[in-house]
C-alpha atoms as a PDB file:
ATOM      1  CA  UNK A   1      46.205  88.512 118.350  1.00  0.00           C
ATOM      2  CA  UNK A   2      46.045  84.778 116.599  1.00  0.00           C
ATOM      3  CA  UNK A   3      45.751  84.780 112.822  1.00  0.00           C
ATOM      4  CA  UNK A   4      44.233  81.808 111.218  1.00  0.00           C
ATOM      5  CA  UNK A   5      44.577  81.158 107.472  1.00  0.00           C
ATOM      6  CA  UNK A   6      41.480  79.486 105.649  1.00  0.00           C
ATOM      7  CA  UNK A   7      42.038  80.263 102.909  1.00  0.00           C
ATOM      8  CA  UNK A   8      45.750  80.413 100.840  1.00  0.00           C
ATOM      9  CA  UNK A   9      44.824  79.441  97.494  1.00  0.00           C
ATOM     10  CA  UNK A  10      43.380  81.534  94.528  1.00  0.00           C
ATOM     11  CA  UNK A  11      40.004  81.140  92.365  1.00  0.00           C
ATOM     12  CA  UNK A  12      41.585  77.578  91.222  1.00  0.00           C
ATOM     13  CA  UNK A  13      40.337  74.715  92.635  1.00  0.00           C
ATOM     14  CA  UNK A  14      43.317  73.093  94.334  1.00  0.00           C
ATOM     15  CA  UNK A  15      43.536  69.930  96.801  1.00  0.00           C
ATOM     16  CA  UNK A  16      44.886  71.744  99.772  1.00  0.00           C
ATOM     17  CA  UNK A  17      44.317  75.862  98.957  1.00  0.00           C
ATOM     18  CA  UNK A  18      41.005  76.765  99.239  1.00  0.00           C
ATOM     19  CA  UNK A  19      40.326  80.487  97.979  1.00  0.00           C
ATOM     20  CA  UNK A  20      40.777  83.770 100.299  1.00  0.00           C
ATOM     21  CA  UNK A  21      39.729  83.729 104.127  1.00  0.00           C
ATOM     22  CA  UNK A  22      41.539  84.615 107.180  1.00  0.00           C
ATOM     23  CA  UNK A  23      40.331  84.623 110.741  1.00  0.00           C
ATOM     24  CA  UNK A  24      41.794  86.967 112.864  1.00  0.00           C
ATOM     25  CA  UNK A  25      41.110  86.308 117.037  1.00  0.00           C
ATOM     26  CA  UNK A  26      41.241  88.975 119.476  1.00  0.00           C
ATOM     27  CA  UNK A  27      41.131  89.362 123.280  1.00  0.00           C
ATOM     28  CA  UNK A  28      37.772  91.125 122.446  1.00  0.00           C
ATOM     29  CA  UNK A  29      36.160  89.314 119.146  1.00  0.00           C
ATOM     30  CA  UNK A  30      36.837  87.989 115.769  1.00  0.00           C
ATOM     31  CA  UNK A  31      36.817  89.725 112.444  1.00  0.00           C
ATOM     32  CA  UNK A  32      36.970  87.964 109.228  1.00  0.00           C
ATOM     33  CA  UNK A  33      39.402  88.721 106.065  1.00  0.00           C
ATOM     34  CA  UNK A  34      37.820  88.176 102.842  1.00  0.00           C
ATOM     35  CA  UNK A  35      34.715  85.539 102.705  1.00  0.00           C
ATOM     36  CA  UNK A  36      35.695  82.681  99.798  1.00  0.00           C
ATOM     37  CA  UNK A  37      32.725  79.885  99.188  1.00  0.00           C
ATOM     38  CA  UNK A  38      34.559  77.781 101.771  1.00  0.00           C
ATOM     39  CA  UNK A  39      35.419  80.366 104.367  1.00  0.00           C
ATOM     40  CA  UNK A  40      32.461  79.497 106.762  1.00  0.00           C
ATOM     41  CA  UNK A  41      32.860  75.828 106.070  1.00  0.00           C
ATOM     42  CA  UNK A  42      36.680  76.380 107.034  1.00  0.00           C
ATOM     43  CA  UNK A  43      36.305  78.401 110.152  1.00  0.00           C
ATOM     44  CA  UNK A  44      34.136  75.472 111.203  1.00  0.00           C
ATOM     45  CA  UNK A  45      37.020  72.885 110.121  1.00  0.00           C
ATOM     46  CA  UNK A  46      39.205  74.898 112.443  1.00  0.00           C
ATOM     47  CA  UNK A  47      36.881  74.843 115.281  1.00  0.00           C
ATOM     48  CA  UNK A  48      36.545  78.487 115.438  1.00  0.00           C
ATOM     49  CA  UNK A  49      33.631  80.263 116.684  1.00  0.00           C
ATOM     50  CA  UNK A  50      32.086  81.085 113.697  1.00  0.00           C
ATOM     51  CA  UNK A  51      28.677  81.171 115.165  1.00  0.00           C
ATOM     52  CA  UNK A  52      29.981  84.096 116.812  1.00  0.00           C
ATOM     53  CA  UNK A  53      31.583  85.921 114.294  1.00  0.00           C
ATOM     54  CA  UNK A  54      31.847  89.612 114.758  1.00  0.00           C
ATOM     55  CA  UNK A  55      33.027  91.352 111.593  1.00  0.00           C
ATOM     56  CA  UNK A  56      33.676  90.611 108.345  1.00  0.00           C
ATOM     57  CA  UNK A  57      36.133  92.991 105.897  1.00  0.00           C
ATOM     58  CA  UNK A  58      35.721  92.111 102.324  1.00  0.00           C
ATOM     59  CA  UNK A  59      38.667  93.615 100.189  1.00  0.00           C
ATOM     60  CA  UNK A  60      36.694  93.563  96.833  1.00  0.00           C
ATOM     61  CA  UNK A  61      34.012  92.026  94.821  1.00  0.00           C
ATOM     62  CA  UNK A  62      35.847  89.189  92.994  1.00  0.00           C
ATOM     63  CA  UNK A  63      34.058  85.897  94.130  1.00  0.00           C
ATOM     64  CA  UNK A  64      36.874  84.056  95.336  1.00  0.00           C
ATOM     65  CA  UNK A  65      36.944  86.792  98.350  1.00  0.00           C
ATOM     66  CA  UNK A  66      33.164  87.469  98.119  1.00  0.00           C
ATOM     67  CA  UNK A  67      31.370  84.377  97.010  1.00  0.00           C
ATOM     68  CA  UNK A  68      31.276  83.077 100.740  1.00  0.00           C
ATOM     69  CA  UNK A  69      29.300  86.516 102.069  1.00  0.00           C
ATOM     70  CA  UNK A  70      25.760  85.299 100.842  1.00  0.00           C
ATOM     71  CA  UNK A  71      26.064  81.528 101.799  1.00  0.00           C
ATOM     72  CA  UNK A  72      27.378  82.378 105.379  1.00  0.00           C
ATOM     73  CA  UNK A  73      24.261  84.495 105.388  1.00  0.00           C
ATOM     74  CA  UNK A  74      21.806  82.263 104.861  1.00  0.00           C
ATOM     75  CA  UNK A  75      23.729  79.895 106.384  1.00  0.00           C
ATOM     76  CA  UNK A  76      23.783  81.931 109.479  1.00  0.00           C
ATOM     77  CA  UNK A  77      20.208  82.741 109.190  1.00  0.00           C
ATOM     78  CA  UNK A  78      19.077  79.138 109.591  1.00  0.00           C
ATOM     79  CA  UNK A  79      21.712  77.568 111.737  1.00  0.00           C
ATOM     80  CA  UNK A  80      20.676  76.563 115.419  1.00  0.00           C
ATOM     81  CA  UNK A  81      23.972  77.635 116.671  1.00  0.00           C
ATOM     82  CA  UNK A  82      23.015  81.679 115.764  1.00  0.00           C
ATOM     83  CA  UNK A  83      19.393  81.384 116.935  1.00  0.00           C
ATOM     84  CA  UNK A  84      19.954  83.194 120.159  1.00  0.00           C
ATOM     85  CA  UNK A  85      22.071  85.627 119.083  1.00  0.00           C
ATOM     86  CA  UNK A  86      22.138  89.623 120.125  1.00  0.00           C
ATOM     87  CA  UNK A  87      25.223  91.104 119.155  1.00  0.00           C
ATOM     88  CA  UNK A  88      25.229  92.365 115.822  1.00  0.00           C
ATOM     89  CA  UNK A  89      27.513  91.268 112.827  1.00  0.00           C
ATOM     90  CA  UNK A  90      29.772  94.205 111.295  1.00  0.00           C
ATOM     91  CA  UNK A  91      30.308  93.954 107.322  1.00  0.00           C
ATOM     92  CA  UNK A  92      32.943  95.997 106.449  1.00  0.00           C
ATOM     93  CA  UNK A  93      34.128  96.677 102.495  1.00  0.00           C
ATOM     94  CA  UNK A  94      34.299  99.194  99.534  1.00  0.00           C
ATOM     95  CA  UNK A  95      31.821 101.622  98.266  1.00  0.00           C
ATOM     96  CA  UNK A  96      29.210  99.383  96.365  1.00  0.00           C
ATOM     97  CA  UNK A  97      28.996  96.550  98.584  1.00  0.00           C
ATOM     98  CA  UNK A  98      25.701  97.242  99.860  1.00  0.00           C
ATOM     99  CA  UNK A  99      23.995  97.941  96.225  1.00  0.00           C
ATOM    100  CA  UNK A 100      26.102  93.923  95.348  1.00  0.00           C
ATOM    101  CA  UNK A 101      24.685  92.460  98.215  1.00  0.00           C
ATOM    102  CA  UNK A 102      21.032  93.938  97.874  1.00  0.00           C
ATOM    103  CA  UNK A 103      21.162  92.655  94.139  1.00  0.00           C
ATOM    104  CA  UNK A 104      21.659  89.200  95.259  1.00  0.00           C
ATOM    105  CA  UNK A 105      19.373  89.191  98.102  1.00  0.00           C
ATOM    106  CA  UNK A 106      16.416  90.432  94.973  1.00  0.00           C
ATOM    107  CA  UNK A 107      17.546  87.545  92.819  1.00  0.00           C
ATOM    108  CA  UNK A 108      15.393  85.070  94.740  1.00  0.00           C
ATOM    109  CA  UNK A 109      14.001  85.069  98.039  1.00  0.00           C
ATOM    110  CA  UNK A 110      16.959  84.808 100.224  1.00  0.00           C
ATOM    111  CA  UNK A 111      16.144  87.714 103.252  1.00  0.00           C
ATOM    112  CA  UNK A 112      19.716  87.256 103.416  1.00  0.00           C
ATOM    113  CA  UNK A 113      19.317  90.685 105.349  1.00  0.00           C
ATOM    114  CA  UNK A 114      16.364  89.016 107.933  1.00  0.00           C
ATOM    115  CA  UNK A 115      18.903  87.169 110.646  1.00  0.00           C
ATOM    116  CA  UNK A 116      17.757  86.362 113.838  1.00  0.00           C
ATOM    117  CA  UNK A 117      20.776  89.611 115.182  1.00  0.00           C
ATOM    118  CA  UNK A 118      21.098  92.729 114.075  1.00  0.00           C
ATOM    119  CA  UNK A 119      23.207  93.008 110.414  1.00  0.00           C
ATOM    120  CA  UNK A 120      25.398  96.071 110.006  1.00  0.00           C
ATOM    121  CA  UNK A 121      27.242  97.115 106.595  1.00  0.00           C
ATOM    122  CA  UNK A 122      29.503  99.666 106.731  1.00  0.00           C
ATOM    123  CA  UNK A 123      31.368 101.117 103.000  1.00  0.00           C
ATOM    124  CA  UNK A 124      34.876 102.135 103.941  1.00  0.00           C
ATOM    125  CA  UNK A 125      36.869 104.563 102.014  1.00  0.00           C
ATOM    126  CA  UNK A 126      40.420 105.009 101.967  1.00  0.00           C
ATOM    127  CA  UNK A 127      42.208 106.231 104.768  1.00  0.00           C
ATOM    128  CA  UNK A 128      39.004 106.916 106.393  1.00  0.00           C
ATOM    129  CA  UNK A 129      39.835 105.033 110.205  1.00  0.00           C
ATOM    130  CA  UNK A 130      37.039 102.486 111.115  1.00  0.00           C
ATOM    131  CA  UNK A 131      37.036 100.403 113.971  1.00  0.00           C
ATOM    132  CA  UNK A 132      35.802  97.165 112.811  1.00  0.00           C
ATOM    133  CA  UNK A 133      35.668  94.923 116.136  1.00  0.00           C
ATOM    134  CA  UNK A 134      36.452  96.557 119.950  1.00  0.00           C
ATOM    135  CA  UNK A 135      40.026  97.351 120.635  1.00  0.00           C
ATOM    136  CA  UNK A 136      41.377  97.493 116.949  1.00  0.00           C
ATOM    137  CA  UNK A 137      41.744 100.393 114.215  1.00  0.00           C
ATOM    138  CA  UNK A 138      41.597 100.334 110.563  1.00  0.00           C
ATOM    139  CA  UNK A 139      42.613 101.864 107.791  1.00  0.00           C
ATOM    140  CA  UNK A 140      42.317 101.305 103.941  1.00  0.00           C
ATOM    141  CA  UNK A 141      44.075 101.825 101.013  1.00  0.00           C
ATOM    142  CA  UNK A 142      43.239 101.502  97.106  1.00  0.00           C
ATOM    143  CA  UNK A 143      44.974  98.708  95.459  1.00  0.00           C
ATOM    144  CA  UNK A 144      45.734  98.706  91.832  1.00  0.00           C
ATOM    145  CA  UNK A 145      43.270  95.236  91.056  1.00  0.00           C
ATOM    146  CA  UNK A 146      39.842  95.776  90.642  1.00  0.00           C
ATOM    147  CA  UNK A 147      38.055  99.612  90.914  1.00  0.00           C
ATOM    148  CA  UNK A 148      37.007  98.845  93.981  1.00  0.00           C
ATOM    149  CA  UNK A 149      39.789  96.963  95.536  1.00  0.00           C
ATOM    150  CA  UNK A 150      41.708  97.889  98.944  1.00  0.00           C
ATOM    151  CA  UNK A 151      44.321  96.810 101.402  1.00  0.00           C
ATOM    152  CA  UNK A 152      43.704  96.763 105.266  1.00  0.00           C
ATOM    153  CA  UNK A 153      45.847  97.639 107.926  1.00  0.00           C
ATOM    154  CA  UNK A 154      44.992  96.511 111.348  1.00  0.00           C
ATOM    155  CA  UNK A 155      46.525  98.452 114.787  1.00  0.00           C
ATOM    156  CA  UNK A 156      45.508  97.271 118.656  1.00  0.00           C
ATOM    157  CA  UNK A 157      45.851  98.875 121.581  1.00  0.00           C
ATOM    158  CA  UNK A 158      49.742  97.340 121.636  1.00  0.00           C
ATOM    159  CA  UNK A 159      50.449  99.054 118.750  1.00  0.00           C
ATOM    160  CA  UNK A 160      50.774  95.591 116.910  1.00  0.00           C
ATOM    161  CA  UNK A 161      49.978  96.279 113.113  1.00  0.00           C
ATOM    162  CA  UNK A 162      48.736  93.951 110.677  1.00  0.00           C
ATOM    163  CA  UNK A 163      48.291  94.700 107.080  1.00  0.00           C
ATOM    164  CA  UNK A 164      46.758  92.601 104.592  1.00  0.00           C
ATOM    165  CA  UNK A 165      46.454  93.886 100.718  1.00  0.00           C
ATOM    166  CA  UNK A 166      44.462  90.992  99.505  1.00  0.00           C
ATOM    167  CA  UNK A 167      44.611  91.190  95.658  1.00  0.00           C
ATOM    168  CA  UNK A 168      46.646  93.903  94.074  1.00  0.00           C
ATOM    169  CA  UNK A 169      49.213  94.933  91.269  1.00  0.00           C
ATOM    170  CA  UNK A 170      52.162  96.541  92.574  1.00  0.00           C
ATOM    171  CA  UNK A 171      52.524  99.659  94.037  1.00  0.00           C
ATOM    172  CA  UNK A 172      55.047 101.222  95.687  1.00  0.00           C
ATOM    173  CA  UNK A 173      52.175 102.401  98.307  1.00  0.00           C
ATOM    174  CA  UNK A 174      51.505  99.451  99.761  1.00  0.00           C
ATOM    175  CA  UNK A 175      55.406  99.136 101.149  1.00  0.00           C
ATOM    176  CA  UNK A 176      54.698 102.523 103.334  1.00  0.00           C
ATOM    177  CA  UNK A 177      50.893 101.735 103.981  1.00  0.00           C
ATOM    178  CA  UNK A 178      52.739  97.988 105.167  1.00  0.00           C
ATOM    179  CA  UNK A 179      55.607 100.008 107.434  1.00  0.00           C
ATOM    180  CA  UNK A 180      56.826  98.594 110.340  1.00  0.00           C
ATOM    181  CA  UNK A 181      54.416  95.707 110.180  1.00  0.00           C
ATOM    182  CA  UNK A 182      53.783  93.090 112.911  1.00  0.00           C
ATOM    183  CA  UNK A 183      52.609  91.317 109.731  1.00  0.00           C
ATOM    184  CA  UNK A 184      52.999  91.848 105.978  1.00  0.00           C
ATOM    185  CA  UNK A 185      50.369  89.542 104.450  1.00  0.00           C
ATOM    186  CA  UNK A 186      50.693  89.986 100.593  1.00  0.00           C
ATOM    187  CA  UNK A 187      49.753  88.043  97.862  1.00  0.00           C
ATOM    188  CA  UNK A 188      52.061  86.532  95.645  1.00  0.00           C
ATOM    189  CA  UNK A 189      49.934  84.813  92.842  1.00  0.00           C
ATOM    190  CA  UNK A 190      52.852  83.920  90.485  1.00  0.00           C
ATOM    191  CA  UNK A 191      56.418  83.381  90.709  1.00  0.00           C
ATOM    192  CA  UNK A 192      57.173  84.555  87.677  1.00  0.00           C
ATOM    193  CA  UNK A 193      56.250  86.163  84.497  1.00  0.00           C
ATOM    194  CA  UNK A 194      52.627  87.257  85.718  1.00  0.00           C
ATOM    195  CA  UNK A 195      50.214  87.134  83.019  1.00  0.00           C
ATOM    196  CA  UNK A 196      48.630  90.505  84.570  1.00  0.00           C
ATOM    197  CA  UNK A 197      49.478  93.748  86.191  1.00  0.00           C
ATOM    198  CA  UNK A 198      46.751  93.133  88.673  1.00  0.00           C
ATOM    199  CA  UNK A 199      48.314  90.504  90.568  1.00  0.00           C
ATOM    200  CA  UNK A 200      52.030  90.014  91.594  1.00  0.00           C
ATOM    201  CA  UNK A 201      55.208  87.672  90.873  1.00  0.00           C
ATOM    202  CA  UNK A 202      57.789  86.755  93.361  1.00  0.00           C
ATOM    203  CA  UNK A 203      60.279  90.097  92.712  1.00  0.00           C
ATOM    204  CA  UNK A 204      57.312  92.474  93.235  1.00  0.00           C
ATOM    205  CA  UNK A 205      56.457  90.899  96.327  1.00  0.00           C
ATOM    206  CA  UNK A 206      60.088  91.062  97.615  1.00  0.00           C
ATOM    207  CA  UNK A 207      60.583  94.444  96.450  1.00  0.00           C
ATOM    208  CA  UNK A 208      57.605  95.676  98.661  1.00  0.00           C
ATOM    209  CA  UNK A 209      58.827  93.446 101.843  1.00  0.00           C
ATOM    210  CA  UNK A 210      61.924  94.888 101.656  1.00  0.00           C
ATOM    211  CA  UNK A 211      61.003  98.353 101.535  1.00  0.00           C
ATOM    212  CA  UNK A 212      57.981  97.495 103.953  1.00  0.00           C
ATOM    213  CA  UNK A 213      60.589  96.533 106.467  1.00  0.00           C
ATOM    214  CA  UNK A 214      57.868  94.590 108.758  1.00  0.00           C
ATOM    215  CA  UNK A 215      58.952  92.199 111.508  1.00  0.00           C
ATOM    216  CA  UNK A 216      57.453  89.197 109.589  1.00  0.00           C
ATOM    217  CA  UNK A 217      55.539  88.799 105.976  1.00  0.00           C
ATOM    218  CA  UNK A 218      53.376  86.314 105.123  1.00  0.00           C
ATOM    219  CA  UNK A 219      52.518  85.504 101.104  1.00  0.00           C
ATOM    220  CA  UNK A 220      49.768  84.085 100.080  1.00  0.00           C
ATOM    221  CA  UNK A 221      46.994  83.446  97.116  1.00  0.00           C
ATOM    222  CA  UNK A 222      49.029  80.807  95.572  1.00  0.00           C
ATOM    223  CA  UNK A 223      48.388  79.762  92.027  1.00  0.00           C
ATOM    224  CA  UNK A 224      48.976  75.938  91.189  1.00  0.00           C
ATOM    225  CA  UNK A 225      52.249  76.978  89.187  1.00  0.00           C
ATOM    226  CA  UNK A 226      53.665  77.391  92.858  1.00  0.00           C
ATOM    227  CA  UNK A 227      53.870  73.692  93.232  1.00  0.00           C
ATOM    228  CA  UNK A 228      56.288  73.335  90.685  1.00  0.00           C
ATOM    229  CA  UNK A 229      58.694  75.440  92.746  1.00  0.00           C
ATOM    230  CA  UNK A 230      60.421  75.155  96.060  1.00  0.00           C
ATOM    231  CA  UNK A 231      59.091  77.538  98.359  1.00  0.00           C
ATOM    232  CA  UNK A 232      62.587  78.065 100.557  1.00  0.00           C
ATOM    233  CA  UNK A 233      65.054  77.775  97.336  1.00  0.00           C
ATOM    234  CA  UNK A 234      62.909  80.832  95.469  1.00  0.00           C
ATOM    235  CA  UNK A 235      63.094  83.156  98.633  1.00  0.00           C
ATOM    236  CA  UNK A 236      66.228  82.561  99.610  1.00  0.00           C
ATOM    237  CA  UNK A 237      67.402  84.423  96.264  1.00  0.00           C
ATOM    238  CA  UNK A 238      65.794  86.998  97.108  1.00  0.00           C
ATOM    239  CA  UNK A 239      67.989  87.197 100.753  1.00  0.00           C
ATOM    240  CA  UNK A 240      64.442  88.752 102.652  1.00  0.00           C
ATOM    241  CA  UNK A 241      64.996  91.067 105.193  1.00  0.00           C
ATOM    242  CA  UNK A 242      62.094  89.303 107.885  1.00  0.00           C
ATOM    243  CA  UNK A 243      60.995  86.087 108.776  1.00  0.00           C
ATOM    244  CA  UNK A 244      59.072  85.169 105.942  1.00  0.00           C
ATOM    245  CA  UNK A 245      56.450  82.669 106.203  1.00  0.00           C
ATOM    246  CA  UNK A 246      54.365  80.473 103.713  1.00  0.00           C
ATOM    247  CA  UNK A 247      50.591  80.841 103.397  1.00  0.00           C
ATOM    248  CA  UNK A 248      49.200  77.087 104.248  1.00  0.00           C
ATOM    249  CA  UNK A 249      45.440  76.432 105.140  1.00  0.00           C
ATOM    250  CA  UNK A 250      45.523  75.779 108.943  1.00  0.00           C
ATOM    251  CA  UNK A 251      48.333  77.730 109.641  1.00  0.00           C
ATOM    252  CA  UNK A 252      47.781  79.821 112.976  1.00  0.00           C
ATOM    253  CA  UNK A 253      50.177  83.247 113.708  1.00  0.00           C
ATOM    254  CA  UNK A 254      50.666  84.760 117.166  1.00  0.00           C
ATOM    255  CA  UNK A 255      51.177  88.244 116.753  1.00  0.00           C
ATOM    256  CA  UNK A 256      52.477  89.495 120.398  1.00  0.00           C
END
């Protein structure tokens, strides 16, 4: 499995974060991580096959992970590239997403749900397994951010596991939901004295990895105070017990 991150930033504009997105390449298709405004724009940046897509897992409703999911469809609808199209695109997210996405579609006259393939959209709820693209199982888990808001953990046929919690407060949940990761993607918004419980600082995020014990964590949805800060100096205090790897748009993972 390749990860690709689009997105590493937060719902700030910043010159070289855009907002949540992560492309995800298997043997046997492609599932997309959260859907910022840029993520289709991104994909394309990367030269991934965006045209053939084949799931998409939205974590919550916050725009900066959702606000791409409308544009990409009527982007999608329209573009030569998914004219021909057969195989179906897989929406994956919380309970609600359909009623969000019907509300938008009614706001004008988008047919956002009209595509030239068949549209699935499937509501997930936690620790129900799902199998979002051939080959790989999911699970979910509540997060403590929004009422809707979940993590995703990701297991092939290898028995490689990623897990991804998107946005979340801290919870001592995620560490065993995150176990014996391949991957630990967390977000670490702030490094340190968070303005909110419903994100995470630097210790919360290290207190999680370390009880998560996975073979490699990535953090990621960066606020701009990060670039005040040395990456490598504020880890190292924390002595992590993996590989731990920055977030940076572009960046592409091998997970063997």
């Amino acid at each position: 499995m390749r990860l690709t991150v689009l997105g590493s930033g937060s719902s700030v504009p910043h010159p070289s974060r855009t907002s949540s997105a992560y492309w995800l390449e298997t043997e046997k298709g492609s599932l997309m991580l959260d859907c910022a405004p840029s993520a289709l724009f991104r994909a394309a940046q990367e030269k991934l096959d965006w045209p053939n897509l084949d799931a998409i897992w939205i974590s919550h409703f916050h725009l900066d992970h959702l606000g791409g999911l409308p544009s990409m469809l009527f982007s999608m609808k329209y573009a030569p590239q998914t004219q021909f199209r057969k195989k179906p695109l897989r929406i994956f997210g919380p309970r609600g997403l359909t009623n969000l996405l019907e509300r938008i579609n009614d706001s004008n006259s988008y047919r956002l749900f009209d595509q030239p393939f068949p549209l699935e959209i499937i509501e997930v709820e936690p620790f129900e397994d799902f199998y979002p693209i051939d080959g790989i199982k999911a699970v979910a888990l509540k997060t403590p951010h929004t009422e809707e808001s979940m993590a995703i953990t990701l297991i092939n046929s290898s028995e490689n596991k990623i897990t991804f919690t998107s946005d979340t407060g801290f919870s001592t949940a995620i560490s065993a939901f995150a176990h014996s990761a391949d991957l630990f993607i967390l977000e670490c918004s702030f490094v340190k004295s968070k303005p909110t419980n419903s994100h995470l600082e630097i210790s919360e995020a290290m207190h999680l990895i370390r009880h998560a014990k996975p073979q490699k964590a990535m953090l990621t949805h960066f606020y701009p105070e990060w670039d005040s800060v040395n990456f490598d100096e504020i880890i190292e205090e924390f002595s992590p017990n993996c590989a731990l790897i920055e977030a940076k748009d572009g960046l592409r993972i091998e997970i063997v």
